[in-house]
Protein backbone atom coordinates (compact mmCIF):
# COMPACT_ATOMS: atom_id res chain seq x y z
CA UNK A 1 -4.62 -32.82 74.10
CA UNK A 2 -1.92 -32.99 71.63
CA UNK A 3 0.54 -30.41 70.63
CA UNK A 4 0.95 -29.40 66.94
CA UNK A 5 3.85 -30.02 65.82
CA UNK A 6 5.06 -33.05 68.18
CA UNK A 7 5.10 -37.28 67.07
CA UNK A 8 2.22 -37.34 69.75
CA UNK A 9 0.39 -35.01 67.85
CA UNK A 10 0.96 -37.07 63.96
CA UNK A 11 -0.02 -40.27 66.02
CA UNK A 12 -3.01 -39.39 66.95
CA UNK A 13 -4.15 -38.73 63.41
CA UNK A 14 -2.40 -41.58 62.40
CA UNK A 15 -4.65 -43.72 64.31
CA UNK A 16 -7.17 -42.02 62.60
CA UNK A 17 -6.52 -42.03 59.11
CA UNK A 18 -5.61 -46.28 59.46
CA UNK A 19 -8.83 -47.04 60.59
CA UNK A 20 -10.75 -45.04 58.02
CA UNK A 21 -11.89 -46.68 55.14
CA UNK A 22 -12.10 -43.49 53.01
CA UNK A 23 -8.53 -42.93 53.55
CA UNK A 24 -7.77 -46.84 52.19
CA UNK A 25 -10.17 -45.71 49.04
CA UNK A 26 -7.88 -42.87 47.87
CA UNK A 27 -5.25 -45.17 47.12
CA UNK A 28 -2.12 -46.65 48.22
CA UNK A 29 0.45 -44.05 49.50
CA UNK A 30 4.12 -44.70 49.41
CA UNK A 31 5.78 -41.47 50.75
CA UNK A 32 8.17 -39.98 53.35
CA UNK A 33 7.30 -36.53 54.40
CA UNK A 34 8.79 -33.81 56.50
CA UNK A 35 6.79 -31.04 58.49
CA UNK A 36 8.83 -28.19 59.40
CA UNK A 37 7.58 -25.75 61.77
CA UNK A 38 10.06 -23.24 62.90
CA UNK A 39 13.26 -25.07 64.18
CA UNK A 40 11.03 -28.21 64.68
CA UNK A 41 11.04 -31.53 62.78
CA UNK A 42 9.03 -33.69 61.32
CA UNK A 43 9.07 -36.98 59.35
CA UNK A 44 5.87 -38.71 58.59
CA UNK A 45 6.15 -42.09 56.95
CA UNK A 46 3.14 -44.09 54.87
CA UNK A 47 3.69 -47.35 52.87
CA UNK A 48 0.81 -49.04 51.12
CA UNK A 49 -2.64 -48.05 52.51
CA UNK A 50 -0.98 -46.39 55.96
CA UNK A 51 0.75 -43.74 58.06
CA UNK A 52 3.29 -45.95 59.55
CA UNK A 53 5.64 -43.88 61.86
CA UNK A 54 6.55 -40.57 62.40
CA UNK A 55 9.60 -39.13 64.26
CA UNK A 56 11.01 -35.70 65.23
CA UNK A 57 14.16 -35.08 62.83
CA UNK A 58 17.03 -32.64 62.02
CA UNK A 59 16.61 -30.16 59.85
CA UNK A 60 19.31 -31.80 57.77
CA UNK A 61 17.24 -35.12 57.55
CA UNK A 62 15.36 -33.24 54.93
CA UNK A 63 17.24 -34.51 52.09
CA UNK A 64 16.13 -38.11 53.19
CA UNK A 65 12.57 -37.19 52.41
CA UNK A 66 10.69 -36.78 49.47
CA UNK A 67 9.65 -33.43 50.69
CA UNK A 68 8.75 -31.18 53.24
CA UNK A 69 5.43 -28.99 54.19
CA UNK A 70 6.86 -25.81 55.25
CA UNK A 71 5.25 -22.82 56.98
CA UNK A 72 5.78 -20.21 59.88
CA UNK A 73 3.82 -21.11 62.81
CA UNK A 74 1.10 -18.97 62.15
CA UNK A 75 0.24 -20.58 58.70
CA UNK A 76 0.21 -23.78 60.44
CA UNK A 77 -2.26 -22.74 62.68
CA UNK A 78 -4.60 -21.05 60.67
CA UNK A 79 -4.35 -23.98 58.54
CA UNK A 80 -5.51 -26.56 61.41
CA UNK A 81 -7.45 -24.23 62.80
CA UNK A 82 -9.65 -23.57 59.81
CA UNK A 83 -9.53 -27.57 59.44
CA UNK A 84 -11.05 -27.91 62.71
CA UNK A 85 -13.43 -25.10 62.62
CA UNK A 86 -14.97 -26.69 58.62
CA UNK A 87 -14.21 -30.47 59.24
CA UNK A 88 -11.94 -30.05 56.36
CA UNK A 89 -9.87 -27.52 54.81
CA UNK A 90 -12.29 -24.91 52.98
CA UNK A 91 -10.91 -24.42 49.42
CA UNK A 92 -8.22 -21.10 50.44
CA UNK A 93 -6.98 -23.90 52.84
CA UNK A 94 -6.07 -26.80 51.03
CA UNK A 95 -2.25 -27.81 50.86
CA UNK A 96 -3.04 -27.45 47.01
CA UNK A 97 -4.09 -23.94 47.25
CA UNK A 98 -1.21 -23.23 49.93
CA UNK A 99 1.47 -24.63 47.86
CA UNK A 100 0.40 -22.34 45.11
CA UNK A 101 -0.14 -19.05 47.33
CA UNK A 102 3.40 -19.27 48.78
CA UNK A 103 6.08 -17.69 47.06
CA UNK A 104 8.37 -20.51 47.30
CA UNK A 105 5.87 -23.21 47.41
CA UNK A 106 4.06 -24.91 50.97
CA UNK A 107 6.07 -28.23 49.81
CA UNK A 108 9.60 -28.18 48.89
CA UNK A 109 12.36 -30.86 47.98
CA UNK A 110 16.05 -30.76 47.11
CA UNK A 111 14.77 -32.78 44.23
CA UNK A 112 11.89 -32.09 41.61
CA UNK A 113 11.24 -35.86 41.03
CA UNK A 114 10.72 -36.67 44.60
CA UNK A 115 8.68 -33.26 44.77
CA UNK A 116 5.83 -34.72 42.60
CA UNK A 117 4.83 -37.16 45.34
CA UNK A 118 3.52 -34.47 47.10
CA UNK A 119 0.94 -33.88 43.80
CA UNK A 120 0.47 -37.41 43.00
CA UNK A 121 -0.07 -37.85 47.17
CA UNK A 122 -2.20 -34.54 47.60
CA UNK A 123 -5.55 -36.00 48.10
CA UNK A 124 -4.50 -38.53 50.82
CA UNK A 125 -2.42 -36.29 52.27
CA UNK A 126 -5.36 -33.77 52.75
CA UNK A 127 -7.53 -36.47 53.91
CA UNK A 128 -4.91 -36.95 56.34
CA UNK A 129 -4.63 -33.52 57.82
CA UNK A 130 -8.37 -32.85 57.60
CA UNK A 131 -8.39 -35.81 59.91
CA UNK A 132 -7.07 -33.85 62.58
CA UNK A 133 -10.71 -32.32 62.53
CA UNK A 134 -11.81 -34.50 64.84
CA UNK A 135 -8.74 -34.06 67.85
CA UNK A 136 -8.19 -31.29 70.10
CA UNK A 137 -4.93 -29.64 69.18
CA UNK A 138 -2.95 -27.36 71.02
CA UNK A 139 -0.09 -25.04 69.57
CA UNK A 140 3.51 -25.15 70.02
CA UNK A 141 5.50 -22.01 71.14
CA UNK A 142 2.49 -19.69 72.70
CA UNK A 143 0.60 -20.21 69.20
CA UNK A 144 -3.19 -20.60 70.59
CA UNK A 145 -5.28 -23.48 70.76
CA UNK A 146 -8.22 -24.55 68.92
């Protein structure tokens, strides 16, 4: 069982979202992406019609990426969670409706061009985290599993 947040964890729905041909429908997707969670991570690569690598990173990596999905643990896990429990996020837990509800915005960039990938992006990057629906995650740092 994967842990959330860890590359095992964004590999398995990697493997996923490339063979899903709903995922290829929504477009190509040409995007680098960091998850932060805590004092952990993330950078989650697609090109084209695919997630093509992921890698744990420093949290001063983040200016290499477009942008990055920030929340405390908890949000993450009520996030996934609610993913998991619906087979998709319900409509208070799309990264849409996140980014809105949080006071400095779910994703964030060092620069507002490279920040609209994340809207131009948002539907295959939801398709990509509702994937996770359908693994078992566990939760990082004593956070619960689902």
């Amino acid at each position: 069982m994967p842990t959330f947040p860890s590359v095992e964890w964004i590999e398995a729905v990697r493997d996923l979202v490339n063979n899903d041909d709903e995922f290829r429908r929504l477009g190509t997707i040409d995007t680098s992406v960091g998850v932060k969670y805590g004092d952990q991570v993330f950078q989650i690569t697609f090109e084209a019609f695919e997630c093509v690598g992921a890698k744990e990173i420093s949290e001063s990596d983040l200016r290499d990426v477009d942008f990055w999905l920030e929340l405390p643990p908890e949000g993450w896990q009520e996030l996934l969670e609610n993913i998991k429990q619906n087979g998709a996020a319900d409509l208070q837990h799309t990264l849409n409706t996140i980014d809105l509800n949080t006071p400095d915005g779910f994703a964030r960039s060092f620069d507002g061009y490279r920040l609209d990938t994340f809207h131009r992006f948002n539907q295959s990057l939801q398709h990509f985290f509702d994937a996770s629906a359908k693994i078992d995650t566990q939760f990082a740092v004593g956070a619960g599993s689902s």
